[in-house]
PDB file of N, CA and C in Angstrom:
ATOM      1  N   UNK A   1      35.790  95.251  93.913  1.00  0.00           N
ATOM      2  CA  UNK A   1      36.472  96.468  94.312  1.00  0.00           C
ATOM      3  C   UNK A   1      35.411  97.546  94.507  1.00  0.00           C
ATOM      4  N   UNK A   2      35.850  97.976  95.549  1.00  0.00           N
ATOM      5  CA  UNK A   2      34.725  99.326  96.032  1.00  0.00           C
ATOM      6  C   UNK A   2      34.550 100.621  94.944  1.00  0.00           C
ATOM      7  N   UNK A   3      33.756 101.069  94.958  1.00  0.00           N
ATOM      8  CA  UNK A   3      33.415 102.099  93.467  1.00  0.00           C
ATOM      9  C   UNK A   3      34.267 103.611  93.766  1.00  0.00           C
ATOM     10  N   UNK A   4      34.526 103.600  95.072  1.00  0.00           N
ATOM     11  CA  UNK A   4      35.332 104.922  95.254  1.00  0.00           C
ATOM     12  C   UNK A   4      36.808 104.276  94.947  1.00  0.00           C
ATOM     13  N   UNK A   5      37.466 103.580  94.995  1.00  0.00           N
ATOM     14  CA  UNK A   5      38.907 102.714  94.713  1.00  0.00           C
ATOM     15  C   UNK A   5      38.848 103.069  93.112  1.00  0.00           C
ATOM     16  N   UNK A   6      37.519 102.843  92.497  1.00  0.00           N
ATOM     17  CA  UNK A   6      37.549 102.237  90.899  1.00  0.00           C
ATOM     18  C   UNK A   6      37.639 104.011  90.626  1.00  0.00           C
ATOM     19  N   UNK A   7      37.168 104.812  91.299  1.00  0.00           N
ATOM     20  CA  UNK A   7      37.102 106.306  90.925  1.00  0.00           C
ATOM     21  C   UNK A   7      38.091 106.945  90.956  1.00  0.00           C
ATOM     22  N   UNK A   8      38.799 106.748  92.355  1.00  0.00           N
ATOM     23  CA  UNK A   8      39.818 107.420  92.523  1.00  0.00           C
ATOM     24  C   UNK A   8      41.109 106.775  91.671  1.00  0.00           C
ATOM     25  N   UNK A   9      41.202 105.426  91.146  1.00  0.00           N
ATOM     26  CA  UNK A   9      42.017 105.241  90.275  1.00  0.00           C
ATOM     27  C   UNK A   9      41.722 105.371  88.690  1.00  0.00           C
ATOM     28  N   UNK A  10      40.749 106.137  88.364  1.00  0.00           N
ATOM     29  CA  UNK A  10      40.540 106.704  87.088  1.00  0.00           C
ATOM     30  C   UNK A  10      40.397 105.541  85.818  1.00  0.00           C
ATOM     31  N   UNK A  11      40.374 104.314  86.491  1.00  0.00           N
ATOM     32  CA  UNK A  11      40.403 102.960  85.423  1.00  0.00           C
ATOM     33  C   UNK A  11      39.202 102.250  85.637  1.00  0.00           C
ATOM     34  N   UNK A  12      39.082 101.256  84.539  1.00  0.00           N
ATOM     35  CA  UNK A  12      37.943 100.249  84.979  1.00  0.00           C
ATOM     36  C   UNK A  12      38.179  99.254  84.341  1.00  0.00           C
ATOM     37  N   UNK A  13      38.921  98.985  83.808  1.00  0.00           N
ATOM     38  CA  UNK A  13      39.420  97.560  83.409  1.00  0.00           C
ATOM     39  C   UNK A  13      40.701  97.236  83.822  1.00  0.00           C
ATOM     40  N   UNK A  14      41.156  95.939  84.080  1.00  0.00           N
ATOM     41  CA  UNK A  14      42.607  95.849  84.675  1.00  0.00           C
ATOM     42  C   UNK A  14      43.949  96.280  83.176  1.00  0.00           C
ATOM     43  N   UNK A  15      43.425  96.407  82.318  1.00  0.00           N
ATOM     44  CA  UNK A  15      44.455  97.264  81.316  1.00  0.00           C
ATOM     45  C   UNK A  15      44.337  98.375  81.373  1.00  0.00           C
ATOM     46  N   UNK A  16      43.756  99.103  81.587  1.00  0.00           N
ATOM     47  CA  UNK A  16      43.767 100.319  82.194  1.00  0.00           C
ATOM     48  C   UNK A  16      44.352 100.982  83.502  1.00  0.00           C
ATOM     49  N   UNK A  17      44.254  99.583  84.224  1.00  0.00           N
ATOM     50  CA  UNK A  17      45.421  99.544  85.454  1.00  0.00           C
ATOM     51  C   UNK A  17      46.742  99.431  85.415  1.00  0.00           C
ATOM     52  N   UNK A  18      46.713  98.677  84.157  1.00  0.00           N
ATOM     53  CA  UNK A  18      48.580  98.394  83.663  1.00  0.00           C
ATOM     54  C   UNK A  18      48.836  99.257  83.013  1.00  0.00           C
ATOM     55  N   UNK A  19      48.518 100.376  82.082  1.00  0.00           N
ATOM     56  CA  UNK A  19      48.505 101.838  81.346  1.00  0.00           C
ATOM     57  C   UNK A  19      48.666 102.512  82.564  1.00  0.00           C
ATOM     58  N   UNK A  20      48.199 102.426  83.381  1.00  0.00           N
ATOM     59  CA  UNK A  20      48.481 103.639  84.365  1.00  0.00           C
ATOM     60  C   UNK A  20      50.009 103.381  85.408  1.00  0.00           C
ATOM     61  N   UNK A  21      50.006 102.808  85.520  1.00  0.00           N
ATOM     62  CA  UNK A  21      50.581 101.913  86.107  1.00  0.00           C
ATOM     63  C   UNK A  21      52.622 102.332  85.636  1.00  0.00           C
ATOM     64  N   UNK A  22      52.148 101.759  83.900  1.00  0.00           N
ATOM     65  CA  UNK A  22      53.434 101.681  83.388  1.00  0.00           C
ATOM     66  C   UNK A  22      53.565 103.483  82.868  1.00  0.00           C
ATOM     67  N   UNK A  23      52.562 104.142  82.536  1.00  0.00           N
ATOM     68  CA  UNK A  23      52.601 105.850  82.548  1.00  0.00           C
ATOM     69  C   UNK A  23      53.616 106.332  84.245  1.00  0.00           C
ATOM     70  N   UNK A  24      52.566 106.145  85.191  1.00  0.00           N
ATOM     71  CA  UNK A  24      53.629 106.405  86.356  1.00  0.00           C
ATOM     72  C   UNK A  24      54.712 106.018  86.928  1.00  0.00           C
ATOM     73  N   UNK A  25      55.012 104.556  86.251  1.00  0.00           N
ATOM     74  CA  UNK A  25      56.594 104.166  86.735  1.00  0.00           C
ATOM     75  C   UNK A  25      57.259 104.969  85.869  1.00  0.00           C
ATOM     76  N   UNK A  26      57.164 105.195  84.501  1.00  0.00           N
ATOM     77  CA  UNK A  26      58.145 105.525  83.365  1.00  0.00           C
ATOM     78  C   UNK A  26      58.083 107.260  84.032  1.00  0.00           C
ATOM     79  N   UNK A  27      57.116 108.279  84.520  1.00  0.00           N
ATOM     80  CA  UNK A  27      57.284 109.430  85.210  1.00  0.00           C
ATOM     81  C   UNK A  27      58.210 108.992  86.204  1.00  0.00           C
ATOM     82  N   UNK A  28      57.986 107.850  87.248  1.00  0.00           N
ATOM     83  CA  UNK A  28      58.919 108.328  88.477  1.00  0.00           C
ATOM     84  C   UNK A  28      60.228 107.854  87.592  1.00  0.00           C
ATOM     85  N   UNK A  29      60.654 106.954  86.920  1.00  0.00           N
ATOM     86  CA  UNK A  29      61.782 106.764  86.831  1.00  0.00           C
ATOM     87  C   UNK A  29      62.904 107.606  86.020  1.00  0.00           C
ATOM     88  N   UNK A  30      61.830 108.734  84.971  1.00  0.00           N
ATOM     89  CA  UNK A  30      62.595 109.799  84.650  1.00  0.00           C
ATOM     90  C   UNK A  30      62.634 111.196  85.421  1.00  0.00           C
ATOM     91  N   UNK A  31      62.039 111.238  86.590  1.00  0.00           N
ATOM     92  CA  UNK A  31      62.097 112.401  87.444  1.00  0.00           C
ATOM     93  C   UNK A  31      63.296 112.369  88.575  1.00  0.00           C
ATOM     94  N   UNK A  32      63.377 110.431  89.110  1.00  0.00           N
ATOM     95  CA  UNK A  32      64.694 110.162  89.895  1.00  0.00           C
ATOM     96  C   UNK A  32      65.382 110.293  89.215  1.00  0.00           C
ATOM     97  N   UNK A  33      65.745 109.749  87.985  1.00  0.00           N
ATOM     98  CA  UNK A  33      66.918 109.895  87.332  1.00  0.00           C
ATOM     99  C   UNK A  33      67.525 111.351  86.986  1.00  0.00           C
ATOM    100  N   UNK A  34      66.465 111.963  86.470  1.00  0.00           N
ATOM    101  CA  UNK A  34      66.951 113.376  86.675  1.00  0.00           C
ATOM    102  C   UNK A  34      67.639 114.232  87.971  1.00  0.00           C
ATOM    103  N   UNK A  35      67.323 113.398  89.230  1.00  0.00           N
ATOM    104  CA  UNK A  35      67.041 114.241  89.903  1.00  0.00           C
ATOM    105  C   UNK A  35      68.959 113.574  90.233  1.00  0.00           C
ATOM    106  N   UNK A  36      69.083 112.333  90.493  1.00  0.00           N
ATOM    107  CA  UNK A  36      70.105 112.011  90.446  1.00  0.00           C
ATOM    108  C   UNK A  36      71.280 112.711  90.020  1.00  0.00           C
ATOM    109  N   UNK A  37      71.187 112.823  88.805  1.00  0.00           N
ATOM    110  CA  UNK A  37      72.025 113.629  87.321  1.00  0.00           C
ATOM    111  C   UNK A  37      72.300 114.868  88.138  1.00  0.00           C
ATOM    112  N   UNK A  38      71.229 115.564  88.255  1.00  0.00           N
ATOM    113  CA  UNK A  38      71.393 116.847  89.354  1.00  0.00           C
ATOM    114  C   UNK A  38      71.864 116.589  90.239  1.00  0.00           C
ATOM    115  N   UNK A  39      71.968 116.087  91.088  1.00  0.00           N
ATOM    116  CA  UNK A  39      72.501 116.016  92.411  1.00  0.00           C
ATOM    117  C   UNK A  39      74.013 115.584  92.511  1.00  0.00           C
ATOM    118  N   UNK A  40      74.340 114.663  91.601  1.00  0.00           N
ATOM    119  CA  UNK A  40      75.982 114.178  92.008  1.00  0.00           C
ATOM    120  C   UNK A  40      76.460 114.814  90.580  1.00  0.00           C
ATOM    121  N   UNK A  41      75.914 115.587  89.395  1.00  0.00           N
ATOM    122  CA  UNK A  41      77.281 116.195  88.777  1.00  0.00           C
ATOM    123  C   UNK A  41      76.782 117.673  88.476  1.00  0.00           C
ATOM    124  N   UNK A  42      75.278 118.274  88.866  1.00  0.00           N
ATOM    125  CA  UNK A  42      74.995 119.548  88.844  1.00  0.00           C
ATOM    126  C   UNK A  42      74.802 119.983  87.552  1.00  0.00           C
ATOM    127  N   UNK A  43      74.457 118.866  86.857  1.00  0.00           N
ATOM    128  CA  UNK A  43      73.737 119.079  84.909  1.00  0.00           C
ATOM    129  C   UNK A  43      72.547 118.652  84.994  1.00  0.00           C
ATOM    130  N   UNK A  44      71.669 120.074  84.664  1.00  0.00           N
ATOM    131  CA  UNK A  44      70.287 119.590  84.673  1.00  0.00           C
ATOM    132  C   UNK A  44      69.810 119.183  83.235  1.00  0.00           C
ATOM    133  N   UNK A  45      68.605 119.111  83.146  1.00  0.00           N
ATOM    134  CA  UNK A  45      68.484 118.715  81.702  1.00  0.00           C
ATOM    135  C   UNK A  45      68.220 119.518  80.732  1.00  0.00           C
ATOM    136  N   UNK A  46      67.975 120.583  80.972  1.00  0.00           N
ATOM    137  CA  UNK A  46      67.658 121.988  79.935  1.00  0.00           C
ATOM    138  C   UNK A  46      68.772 122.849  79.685  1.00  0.00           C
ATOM    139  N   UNK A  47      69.539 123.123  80.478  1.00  0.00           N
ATOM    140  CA  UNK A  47      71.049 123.432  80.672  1.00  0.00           C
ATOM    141  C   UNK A  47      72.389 122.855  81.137  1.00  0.00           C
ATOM    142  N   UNK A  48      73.142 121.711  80.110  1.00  0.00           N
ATOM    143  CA  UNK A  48      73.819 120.948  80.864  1.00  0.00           C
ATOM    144  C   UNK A  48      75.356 121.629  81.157  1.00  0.00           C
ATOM    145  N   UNK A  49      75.750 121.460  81.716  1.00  0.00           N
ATOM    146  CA  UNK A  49      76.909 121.866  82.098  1.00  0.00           C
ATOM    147  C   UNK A  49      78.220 120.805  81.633  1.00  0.00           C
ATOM    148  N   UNK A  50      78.658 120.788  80.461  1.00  0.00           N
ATOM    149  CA  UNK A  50      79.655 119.844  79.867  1.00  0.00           C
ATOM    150  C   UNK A  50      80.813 120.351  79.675  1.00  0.00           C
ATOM    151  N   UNK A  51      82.190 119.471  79.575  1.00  0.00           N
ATOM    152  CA  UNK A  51      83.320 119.987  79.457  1.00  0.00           C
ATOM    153  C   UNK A  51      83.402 120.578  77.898  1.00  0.00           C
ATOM    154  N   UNK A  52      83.608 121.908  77.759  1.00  0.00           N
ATOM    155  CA  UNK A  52      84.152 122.274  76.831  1.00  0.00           C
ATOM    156  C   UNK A  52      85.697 122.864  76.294  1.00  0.00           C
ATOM    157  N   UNK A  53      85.842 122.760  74.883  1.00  0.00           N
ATOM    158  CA  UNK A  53      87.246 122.983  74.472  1.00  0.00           C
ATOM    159  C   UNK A  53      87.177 124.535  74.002  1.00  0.00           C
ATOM    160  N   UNK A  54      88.376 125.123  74.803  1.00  0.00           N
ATOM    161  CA  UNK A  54      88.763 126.607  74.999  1.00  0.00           C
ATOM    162  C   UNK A  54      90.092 126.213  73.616  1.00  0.00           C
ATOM    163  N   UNK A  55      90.619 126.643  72.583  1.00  0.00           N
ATOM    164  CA  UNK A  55      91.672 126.448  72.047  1.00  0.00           C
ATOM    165  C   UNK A  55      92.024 125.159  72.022  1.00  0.00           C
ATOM    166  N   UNK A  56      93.240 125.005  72.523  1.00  0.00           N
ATOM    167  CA  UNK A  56      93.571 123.674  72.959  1.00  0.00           C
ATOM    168  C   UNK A  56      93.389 123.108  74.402  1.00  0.00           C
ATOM    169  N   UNK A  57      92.476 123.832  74.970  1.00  0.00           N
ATOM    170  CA  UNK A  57      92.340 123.185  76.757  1.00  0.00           C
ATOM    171  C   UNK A  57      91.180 122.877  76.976  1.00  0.00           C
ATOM    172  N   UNK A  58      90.802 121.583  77.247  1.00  0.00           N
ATOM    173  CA  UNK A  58      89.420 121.185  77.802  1.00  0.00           C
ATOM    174  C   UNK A  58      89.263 122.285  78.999  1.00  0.00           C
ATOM    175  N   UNK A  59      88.227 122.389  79.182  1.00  0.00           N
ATOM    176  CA  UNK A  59      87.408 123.498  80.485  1.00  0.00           C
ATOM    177  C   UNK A  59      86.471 122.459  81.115  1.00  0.00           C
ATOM    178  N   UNK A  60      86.972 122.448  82.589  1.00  0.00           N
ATOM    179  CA  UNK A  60      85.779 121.295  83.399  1.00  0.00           C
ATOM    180  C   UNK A  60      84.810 122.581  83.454  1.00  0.00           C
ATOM    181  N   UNK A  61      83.491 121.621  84.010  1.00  0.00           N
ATOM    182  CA  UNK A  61      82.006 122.661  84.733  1.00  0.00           C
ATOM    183  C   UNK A  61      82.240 122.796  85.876  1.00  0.00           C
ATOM    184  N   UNK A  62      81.761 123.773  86.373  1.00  0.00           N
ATOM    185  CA  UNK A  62      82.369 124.259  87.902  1.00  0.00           C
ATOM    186  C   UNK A  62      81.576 122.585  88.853  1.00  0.00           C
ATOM    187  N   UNK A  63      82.253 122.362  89.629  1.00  0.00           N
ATOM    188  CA  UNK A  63      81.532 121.388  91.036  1.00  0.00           C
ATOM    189  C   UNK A  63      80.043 121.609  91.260  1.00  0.00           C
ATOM    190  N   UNK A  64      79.057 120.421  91.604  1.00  0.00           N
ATOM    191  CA  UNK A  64      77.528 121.203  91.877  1.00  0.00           C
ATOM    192  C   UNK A  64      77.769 121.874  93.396  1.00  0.00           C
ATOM    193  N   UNK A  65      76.857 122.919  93.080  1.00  0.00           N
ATOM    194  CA  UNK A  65      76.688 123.793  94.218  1.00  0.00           C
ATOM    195  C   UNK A  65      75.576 123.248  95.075  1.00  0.00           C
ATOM    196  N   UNK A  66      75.578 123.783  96.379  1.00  0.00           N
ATOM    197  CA  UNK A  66      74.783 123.063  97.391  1.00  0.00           C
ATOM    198  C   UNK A  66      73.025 123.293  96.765  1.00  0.00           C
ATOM    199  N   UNK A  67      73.102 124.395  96.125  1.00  0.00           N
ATOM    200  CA  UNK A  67      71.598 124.440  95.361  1.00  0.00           C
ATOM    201  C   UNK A  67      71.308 123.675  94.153  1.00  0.00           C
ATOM    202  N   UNK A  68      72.148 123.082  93.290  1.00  0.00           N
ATOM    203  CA  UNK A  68      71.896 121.909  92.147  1.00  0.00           C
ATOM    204  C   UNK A  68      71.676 120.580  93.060  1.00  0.00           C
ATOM    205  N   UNK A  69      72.246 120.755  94.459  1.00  0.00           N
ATOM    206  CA  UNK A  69      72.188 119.273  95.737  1.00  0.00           C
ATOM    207  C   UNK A  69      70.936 119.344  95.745  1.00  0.00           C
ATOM    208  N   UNK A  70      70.484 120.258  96.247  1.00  0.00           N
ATOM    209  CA  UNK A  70      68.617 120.354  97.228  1.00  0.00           C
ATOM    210  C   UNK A  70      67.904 120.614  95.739  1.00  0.00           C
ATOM    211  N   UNK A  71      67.822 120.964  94.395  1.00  0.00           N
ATOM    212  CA  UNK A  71      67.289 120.592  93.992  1.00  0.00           C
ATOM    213  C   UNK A  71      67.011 119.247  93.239  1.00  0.00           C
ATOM    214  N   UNK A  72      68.339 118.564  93.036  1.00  0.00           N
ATOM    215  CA  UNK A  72      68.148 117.284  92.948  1.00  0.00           C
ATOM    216  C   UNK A  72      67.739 116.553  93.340  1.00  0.00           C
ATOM    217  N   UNK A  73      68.087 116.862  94.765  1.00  0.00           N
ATOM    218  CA  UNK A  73      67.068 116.153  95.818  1.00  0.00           C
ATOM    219  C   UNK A  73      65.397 116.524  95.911  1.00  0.00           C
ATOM    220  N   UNK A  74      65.409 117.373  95.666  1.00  0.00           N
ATOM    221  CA  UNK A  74      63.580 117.434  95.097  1.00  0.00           C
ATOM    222  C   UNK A  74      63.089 117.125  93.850  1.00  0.00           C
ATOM    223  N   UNK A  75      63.336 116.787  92.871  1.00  0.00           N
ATOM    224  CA  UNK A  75      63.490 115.809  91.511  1.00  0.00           C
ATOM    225  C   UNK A  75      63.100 114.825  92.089  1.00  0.00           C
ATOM    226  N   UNK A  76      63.976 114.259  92.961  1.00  0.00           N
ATOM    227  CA  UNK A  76      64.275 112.788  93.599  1.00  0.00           C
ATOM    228  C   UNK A  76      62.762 112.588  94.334  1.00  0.00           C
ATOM    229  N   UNK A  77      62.347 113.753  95.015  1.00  0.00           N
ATOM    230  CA  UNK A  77      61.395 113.149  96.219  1.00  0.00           C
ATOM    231  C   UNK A  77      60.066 113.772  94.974  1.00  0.00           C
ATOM    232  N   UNK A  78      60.120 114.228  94.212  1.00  0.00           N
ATOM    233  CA  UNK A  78      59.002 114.636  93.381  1.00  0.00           C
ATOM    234  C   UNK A  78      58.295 113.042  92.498  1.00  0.00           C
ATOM    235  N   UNK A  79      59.686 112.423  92.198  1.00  0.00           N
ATOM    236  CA  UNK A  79      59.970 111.159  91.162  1.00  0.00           C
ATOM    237  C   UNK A  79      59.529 110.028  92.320  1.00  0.00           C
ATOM    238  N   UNK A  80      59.744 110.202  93.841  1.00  0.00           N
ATOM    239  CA  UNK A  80      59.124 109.285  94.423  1.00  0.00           C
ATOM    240  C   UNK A  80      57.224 109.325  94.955  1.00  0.00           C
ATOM    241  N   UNK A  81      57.148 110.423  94.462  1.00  0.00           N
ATOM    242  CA  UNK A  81      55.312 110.793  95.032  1.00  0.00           C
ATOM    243  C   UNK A  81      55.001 109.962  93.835  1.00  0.00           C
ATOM    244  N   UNK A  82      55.449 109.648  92.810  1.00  0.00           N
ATOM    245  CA  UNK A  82      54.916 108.932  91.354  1.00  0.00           C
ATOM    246  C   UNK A  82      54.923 107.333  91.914  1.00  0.00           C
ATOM    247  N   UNK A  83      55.937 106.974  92.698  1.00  0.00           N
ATOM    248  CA  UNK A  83      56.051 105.602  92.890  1.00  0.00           C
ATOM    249  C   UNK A  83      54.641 105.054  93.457  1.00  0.00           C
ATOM    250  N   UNK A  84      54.000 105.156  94.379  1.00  0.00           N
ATOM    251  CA  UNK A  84      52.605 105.017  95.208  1.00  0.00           C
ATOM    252  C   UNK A  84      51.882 105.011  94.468  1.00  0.00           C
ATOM    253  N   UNK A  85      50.961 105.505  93.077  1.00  0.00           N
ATOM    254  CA  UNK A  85      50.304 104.988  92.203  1.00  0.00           C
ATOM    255  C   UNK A  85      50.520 104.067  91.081  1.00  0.00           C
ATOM    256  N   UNK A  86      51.944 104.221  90.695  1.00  0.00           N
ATOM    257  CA  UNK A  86      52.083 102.898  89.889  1.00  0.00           C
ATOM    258  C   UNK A  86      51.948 101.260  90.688  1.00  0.00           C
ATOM    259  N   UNK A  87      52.608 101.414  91.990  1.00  0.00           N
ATOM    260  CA  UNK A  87      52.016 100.443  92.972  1.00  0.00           C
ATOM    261  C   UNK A  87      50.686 100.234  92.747  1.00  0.00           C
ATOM    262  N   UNK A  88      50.023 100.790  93.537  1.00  0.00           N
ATOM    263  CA  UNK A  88      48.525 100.927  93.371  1.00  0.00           C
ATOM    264  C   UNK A  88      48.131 100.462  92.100  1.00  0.00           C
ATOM    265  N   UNK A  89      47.947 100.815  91.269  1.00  0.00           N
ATOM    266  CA  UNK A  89      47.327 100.686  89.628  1.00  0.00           C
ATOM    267  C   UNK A  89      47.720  98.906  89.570  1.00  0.00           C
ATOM    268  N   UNK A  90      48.969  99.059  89.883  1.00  0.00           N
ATOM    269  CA  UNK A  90      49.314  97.292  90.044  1.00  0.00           C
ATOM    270  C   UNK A  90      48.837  96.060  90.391  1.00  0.00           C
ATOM    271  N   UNK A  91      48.743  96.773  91.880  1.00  0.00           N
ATOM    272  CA  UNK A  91      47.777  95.300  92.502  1.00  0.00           C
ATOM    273  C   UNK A  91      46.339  95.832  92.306  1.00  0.00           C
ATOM    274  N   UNK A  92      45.945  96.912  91.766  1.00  0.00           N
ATOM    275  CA  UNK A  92      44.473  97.174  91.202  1.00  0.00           C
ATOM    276  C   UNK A  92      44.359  96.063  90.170  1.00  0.00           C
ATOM    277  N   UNK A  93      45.165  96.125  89.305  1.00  0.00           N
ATOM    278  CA  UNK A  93      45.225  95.192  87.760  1.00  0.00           C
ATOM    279  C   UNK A  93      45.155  93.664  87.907  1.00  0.00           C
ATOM    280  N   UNK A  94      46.073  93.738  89.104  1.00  0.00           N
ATOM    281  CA  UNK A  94      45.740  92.152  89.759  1.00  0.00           C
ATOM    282  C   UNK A  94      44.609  91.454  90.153  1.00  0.00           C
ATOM    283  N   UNK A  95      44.462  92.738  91.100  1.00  0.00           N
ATOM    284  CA  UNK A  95      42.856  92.294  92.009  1.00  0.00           C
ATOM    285  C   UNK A  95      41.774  92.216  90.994  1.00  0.00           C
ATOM    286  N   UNK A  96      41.895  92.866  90.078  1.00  0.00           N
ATOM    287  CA  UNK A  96      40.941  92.885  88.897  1.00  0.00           C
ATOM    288  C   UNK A  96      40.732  91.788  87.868  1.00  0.00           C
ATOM    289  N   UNK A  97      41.747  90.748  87.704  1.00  0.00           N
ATOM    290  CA  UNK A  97      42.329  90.139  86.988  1.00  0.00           C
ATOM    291  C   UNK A  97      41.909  88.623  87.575  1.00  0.00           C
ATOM    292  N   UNK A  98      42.369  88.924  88.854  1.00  0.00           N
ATOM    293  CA  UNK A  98      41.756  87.636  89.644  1.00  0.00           C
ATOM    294  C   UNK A  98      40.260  87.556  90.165  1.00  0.00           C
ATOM    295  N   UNK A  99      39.851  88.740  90.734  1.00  0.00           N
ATOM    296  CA  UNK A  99      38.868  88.679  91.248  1.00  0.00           C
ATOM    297  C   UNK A  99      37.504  89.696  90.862  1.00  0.00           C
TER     298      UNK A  99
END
């Protein structure tokens, strides 16, 4: 493997490729998921929006608004820029492993 590949992926052993690897899947897969959560019920994760009890009457959370949409949807595309290096780090660990 070329020495700028070995640089720009910050590793040098193929476990170090699988650490990185499993660090950036476990980021993208809690940034989609978040972003998800946001997008189809408009509960983010620092402020959720849950049904609460008024007396005797459950209270729904208002519908997500078109701005809990577009930011979910940027969660979503933030959680996918993570996907492309856990790839990477992957068949780095491989190529390393085999060859």
């Amino acid at each position: 493997m070329s020495y700028v590949t070995v640089a720009l992926a910050g590793a040098d052993s193929p476990s170090e490729h699988f650490q990185l690897a499993a660090f950036t899947a476990m980021a993208a897969v809690v940034f989609i998921w978040l972003g998800r959560r946001q997008r189809s019920t408009g509960r983010s994760l620092i402020a959720p929006n849950e049904t609460m009890r008024a007396g005797d009457r459950l209270i729904q959370p208002p519908l997500p608004s078109r701005g809990h949409r577009i930011a979910g949807r940027m969660w979503i595309g933030f959680g996918g820029i993570f996907v492309l290096p856990a790839v990477f780090n992957v068949v780095a660990g491989i190529h390393e492993l085999i060859g």
